[in-house]
N, C-alpha and C. Protein backbone atom coordinates (compact mmCIF):
# COMPACT_ATOMS: atom_id res chain seq x y z
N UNK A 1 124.66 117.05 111.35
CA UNK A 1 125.41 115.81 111.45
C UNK A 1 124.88 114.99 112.63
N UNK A 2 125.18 114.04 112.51
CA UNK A 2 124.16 112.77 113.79
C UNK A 2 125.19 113.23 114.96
N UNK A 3 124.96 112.54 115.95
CA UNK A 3 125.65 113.02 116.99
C UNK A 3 125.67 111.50 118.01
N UNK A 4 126.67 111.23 118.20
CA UNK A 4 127.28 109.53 119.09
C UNK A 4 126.16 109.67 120.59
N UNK A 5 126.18 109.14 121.03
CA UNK A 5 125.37 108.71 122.50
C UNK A 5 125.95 109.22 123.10
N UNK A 6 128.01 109.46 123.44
CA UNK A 6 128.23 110.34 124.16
C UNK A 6 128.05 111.93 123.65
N UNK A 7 127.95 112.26 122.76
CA UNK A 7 127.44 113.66 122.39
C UNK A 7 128.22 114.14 121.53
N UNK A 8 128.79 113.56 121.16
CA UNK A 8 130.23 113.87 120.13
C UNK A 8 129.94 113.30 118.27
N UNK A 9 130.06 114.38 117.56
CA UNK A 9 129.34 113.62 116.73
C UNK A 9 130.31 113.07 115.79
N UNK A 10 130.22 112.27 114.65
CA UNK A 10 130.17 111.61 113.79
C UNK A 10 131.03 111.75 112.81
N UNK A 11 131.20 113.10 112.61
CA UNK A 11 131.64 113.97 111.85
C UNK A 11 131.95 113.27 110.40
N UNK A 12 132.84 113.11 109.87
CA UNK A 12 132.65 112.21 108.32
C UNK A 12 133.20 111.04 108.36
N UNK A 13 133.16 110.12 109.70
CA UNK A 13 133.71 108.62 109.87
C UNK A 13 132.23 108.04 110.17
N UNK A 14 131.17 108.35 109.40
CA UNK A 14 129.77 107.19 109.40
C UNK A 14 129.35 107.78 107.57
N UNK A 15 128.67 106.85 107.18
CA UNK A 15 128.35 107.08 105.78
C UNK A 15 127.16 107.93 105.48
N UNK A 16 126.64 108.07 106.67
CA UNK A 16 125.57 109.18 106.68
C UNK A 16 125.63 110.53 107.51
N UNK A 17 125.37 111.44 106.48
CA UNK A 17 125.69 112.66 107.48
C UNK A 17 124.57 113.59 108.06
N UNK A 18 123.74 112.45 108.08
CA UNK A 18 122.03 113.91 108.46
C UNK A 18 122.05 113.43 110.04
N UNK A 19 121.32 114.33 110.69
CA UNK A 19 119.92 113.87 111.50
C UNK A 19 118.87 114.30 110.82
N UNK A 20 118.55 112.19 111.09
CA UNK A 20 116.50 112.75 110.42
C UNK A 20 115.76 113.60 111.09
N UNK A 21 115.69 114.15 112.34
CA UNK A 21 114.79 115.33 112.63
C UNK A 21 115.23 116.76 112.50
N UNK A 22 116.12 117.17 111.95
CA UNK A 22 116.53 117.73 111.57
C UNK A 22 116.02 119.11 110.84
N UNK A 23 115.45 120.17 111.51
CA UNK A 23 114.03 120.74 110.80
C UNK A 23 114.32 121.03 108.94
N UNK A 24 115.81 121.64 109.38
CA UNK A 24 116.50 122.01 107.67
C UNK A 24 116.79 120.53 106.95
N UNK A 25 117.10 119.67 107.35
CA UNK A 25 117.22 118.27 106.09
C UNK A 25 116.10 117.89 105.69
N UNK A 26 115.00 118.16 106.70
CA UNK A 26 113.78 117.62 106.27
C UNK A 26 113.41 118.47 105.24
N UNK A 27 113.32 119.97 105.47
CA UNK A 27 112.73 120.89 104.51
C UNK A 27 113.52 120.84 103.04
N UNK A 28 114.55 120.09 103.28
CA UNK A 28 115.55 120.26 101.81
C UNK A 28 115.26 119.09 101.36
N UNK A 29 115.29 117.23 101.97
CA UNK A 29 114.34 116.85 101.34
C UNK A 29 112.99 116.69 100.98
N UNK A 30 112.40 117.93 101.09
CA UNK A 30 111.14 117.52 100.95
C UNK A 30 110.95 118.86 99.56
N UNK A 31 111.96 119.15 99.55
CA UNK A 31 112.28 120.39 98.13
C UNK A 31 112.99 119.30 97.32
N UNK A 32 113.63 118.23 97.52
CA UNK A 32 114.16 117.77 96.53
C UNK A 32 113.20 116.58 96.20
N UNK A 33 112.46 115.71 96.53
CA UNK A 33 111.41 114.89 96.30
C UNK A 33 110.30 115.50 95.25
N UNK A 34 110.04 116.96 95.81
CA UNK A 34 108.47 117.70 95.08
C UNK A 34 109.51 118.04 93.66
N UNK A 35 110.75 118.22 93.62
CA UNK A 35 111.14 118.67 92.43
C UNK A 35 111.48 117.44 91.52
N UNK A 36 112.00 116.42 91.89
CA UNK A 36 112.35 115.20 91.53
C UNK A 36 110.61 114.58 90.87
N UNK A 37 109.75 115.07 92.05
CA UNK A 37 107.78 114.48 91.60
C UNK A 37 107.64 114.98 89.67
N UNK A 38 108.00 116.38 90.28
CA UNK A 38 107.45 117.12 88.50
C UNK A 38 108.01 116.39 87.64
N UNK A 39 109.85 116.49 87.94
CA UNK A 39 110.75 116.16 86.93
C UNK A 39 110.14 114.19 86.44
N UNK A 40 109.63 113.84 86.94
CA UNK A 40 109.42 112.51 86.31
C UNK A 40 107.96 111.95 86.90
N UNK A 41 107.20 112.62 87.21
CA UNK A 41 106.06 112.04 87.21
C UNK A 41 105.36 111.81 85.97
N UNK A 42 105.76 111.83 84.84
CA UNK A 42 104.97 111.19 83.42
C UNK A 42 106.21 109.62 83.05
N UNK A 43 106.69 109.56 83.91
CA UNK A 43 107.89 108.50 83.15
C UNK A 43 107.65 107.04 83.89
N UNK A 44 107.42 106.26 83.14
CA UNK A 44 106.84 105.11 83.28
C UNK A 44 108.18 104.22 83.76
N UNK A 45 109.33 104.63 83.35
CA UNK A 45 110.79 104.00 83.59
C UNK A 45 110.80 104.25 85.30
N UNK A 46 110.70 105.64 85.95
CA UNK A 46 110.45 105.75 87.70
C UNK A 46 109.02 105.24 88.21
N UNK A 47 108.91 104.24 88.88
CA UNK A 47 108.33 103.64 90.14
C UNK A 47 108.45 104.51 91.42
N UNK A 48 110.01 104.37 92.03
CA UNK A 48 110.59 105.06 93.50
C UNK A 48 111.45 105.63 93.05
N UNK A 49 111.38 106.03 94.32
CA UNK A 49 113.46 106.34 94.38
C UNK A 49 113.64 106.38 96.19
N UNK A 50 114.76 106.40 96.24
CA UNK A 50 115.09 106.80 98.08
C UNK A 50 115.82 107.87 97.76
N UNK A 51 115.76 108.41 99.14
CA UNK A 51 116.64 110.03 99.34
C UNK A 51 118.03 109.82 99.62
N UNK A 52 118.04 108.88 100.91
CA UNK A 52 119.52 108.34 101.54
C UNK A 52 119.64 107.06 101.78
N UNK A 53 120.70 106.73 101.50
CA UNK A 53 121.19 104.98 100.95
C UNK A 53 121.46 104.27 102.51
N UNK A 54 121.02 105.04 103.79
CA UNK A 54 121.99 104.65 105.07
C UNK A 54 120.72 104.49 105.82
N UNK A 55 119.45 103.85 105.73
CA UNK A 55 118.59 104.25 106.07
C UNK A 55 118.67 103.49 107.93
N UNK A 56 119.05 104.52 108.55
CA UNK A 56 118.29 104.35 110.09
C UNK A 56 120.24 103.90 110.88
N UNK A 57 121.16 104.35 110.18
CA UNK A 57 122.10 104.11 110.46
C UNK A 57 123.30 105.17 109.78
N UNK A 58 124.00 106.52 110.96
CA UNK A 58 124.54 105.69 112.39
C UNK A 58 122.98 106.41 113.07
N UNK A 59 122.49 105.91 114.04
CA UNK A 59 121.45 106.45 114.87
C UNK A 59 121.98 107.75 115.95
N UNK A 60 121.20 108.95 115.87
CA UNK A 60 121.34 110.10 116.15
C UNK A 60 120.89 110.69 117.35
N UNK A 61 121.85 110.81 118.34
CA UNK A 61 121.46 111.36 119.63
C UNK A 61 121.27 112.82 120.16
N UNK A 62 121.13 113.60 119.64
CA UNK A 62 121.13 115.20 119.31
C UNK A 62 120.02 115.26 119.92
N UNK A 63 119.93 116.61 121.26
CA UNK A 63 119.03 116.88 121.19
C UNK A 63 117.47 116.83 120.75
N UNK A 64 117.84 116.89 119.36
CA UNK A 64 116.46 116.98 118.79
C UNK A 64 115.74 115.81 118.38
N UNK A 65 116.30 114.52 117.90
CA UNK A 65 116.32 113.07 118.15
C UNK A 65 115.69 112.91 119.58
N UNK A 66 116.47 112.97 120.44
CA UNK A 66 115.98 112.98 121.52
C UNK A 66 114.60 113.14 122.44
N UNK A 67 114.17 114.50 122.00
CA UNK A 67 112.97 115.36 122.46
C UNK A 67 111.88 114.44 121.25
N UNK A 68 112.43 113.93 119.80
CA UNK A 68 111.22 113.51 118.83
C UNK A 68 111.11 111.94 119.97
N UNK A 69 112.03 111.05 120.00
CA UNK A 69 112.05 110.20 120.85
C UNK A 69 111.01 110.38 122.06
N UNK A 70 111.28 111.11 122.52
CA UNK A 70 110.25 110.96 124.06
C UNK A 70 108.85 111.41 123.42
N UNK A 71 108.60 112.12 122.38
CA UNK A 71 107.12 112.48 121.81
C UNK A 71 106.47 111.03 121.66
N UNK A 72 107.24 110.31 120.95
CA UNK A 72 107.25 108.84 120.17
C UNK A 72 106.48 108.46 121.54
N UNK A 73 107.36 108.18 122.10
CA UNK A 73 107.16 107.18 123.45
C UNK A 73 105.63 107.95 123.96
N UNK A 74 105.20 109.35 123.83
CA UNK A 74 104.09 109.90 125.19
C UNK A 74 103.46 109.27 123.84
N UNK A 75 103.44 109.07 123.02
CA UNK A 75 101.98 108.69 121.65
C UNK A 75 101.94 107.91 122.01
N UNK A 76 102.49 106.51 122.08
CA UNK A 76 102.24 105.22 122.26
C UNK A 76 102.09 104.49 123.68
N UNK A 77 102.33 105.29 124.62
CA UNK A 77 102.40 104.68 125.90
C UNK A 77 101.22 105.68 126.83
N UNK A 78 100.68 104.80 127.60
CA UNK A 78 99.48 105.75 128.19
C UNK A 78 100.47 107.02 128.95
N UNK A 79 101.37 105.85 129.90
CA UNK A 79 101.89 106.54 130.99
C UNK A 79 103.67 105.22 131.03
N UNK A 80 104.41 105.79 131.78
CA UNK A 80 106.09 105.00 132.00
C UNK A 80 105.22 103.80 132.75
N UNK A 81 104.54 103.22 133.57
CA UNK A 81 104.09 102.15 134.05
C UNK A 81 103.63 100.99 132.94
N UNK A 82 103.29 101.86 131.44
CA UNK A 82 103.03 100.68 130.58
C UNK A 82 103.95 100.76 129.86
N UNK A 83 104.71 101.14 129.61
CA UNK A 83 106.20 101.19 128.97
C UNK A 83 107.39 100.56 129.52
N UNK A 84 107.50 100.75 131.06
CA UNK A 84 108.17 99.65 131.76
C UNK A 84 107.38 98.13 131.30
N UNK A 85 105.94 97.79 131.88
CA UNK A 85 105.35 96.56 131.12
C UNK A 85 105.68 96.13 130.10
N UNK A 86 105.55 97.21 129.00
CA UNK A 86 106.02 96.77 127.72
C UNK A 86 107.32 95.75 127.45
N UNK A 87 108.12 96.77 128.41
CA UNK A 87 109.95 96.14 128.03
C UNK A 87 110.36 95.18 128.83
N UNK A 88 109.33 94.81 129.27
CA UNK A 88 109.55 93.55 130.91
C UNK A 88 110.25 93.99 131.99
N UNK A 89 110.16 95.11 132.14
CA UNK A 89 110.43 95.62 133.51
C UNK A 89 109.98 95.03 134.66
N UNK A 90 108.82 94.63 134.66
CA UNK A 90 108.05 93.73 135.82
C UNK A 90 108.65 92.43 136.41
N UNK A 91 109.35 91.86 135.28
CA UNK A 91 109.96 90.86 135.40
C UNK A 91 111.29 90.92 136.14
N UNK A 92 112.09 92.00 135.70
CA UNK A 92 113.07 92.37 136.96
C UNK A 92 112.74 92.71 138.08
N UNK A 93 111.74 93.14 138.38
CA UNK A 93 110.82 93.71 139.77
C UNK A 93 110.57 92.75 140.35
N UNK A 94 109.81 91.80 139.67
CA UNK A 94 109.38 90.10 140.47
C UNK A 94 110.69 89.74 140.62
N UNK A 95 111.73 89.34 139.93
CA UNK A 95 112.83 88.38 140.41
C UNK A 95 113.65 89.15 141.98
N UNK A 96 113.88 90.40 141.98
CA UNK A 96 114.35 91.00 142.98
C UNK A 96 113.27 90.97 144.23
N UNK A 97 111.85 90.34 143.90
CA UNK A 97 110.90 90.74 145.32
C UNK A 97 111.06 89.14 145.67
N UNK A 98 111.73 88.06 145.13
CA UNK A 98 111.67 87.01 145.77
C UNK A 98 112.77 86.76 146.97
């Protein structure tokens, strides 16, 4: 189940009940997609489909969210000095050095 920012989770008052990093939701959808592939990969009527109708909402603070979060951030950012840059941190730095 997702879990609130204060750490308390969600429980069945949000319309979605996963966390996406989740090692077991992932492994169960990814058993229900490969089985869903067989079941209609000759059928010209399926294009797509989605797994969950709530996509990226309520957002999940769990631990494990968390730890994928800061991975996110070391991939894309050399170091916190270009990540502050990024978010205009500098800009609060200059207004306070005047």
């Amino acid at each position: 189940m997702p879990v609130k920012i204060d750490g308390t989770s969600y429980g069945t008052a949000a319309r979605r009940h996963t966390c996406p990093t989740s090692p077991r939701y992932r492994e169960r959808c990814e058993r229900l997609v490969r089985a869903m592939g067989r079941q209609y990969a000759g059928s010209p009527h399926v294009i797509a489909w989605q797994i969950d109708n709530e996509i990226g909402h309520p957002f999940c603070y769990c631990p494990l969210c968390h730890r994928a979060f800061q991975q996110w951030l070391k991939s894309r950012f050399a170091d916190i000095a270009e990540l502050n840059g990024r978010l205009g941190q500098s800009f609060w730095r200059a207004r306070r050095a005047r």
